[in-house]
Protein backbone atom coordinates (compact mmCIF):
# COMPACT_ATOMS: atom_id res chain seq x y z
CA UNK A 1 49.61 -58.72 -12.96
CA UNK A 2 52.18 -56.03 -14.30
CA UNK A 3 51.54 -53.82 -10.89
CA UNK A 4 53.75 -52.65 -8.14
CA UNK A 5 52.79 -54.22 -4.71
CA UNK A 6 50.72 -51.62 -2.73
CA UNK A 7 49.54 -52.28 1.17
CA UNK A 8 46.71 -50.08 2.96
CA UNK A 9 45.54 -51.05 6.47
CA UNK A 10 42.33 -51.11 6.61
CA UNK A 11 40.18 -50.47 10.12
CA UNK A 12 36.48 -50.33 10.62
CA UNK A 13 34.90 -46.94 12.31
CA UNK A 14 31.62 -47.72 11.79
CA UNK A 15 28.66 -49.51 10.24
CA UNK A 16 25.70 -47.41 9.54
CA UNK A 17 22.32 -49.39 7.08
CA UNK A 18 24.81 -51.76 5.45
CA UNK A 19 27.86 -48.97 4.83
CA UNK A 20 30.75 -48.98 6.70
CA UNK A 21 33.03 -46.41 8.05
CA UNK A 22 36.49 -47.12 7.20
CA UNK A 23 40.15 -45.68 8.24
CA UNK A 24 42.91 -46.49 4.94
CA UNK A 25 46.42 -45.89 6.24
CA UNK A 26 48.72 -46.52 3.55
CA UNK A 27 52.19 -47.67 3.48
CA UNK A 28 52.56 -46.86 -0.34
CA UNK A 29 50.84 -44.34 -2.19
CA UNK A 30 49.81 -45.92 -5.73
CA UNK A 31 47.27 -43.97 -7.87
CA UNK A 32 43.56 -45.19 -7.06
CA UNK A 33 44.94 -47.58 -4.35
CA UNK A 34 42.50 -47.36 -1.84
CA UNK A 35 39.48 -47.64 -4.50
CA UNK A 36 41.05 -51.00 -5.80
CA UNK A 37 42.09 -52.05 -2.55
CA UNK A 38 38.09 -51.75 -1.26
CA UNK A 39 36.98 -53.07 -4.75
CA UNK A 40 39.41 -56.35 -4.80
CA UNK A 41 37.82 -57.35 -1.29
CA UNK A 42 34.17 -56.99 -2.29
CA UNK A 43 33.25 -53.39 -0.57
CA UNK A 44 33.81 -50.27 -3.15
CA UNK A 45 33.82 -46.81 -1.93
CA UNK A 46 30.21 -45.37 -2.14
CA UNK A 47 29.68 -43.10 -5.61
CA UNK A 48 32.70 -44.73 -7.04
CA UNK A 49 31.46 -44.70 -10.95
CA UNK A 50 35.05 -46.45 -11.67
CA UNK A 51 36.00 -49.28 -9.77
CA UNK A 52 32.44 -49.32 -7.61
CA UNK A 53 29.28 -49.97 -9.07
CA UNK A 54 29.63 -48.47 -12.32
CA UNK A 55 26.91 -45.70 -11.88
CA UNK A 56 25.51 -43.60 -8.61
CA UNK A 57 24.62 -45.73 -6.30
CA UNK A 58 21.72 -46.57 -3.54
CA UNK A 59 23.67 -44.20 -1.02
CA UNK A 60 23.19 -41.34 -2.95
CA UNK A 61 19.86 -42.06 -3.94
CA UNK A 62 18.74 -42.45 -0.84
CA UNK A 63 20.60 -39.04 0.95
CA UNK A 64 19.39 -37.32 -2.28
CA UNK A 65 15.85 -36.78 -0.55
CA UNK A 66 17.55 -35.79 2.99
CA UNK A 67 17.44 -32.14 3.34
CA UNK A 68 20.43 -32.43 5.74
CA UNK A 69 22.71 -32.99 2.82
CA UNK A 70 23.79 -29.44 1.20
CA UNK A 71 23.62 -29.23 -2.50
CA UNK A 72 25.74 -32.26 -4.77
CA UNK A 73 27.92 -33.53 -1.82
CA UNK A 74 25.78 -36.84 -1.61
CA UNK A 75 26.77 -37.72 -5.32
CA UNK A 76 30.45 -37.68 -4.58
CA UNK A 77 33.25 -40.68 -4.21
CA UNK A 78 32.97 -41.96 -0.67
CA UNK A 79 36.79 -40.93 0.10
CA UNK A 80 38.84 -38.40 1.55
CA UNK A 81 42.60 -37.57 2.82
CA UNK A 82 41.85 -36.54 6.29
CA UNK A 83 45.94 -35.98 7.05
CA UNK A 84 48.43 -36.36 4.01
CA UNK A 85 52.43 -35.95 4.85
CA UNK A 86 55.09 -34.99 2.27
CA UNK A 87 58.47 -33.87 1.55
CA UNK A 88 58.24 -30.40 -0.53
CA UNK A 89 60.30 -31.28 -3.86
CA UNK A 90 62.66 -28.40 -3.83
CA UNK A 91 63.10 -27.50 -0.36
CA UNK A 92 62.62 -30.77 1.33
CA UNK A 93 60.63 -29.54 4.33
CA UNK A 94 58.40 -32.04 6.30
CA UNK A 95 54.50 -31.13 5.06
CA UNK A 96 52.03 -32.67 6.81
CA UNK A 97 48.34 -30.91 5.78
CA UNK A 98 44.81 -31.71 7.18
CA UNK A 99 41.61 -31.33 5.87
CA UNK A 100 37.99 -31.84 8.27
CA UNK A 101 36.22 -34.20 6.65
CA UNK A 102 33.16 -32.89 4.41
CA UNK A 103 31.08 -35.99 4.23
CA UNK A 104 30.37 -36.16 7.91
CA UNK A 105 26.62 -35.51 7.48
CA UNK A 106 26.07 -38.59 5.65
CA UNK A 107 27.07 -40.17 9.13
CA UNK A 108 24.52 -38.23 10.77
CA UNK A 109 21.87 -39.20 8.07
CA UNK A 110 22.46 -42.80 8.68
């Protein structure tokens, strides 16, 4: 009620035993946008204990028996910041940092 607005565009990559791979590109950058964002519409992020299902879900469950998954990385949140751009605060220099993204093997499990 009391919120600032907040808009992420939202595009489908993939839908894998009733998950789905999403892109989030935001035009705002509000703290746990995304996770409410997917929550409002009926589809939280997968292991989200806060605005998901409350508790680990099927997802990780099910991977937890799949050897192709590497130690705890099938019990985290279901998000991550593939490219992330910035202004540094004190010198003002365009950042712009990526990261590979670490949950690709649940893709290939599903």
């Amino acid at each position: 009620k009391n919120g600032n607005p907040a808009v992420t565009h939202v595009s489908g990559l993939g839908h894998f035993k009733g998950y789905a791979y999403i892109e989030c590109v935001l035009e705002t950058g509000r703290t746990h946008q995304i996770r409410v964002h997917m929550q409002s519409i009926g589809h939280p992020l997968v292991n989200d204990v806060i605005y998901g299902l409350g508790e680990q879900d099927d997802f990780a469950k099910t991977l937890e028996n799949e050897q192709k998954i590497a130690g705890d990385r099938h019990k985290k949140l279901g998000l991550h910041a593939a490219k992330v751009w910035m202004r540094h605060p004190l010198s003002g220099e365009e950042l712009i940092l990526e990261s590979a993204c670490d949950f690709l093997a649940w893709i290939e499990v599903l």
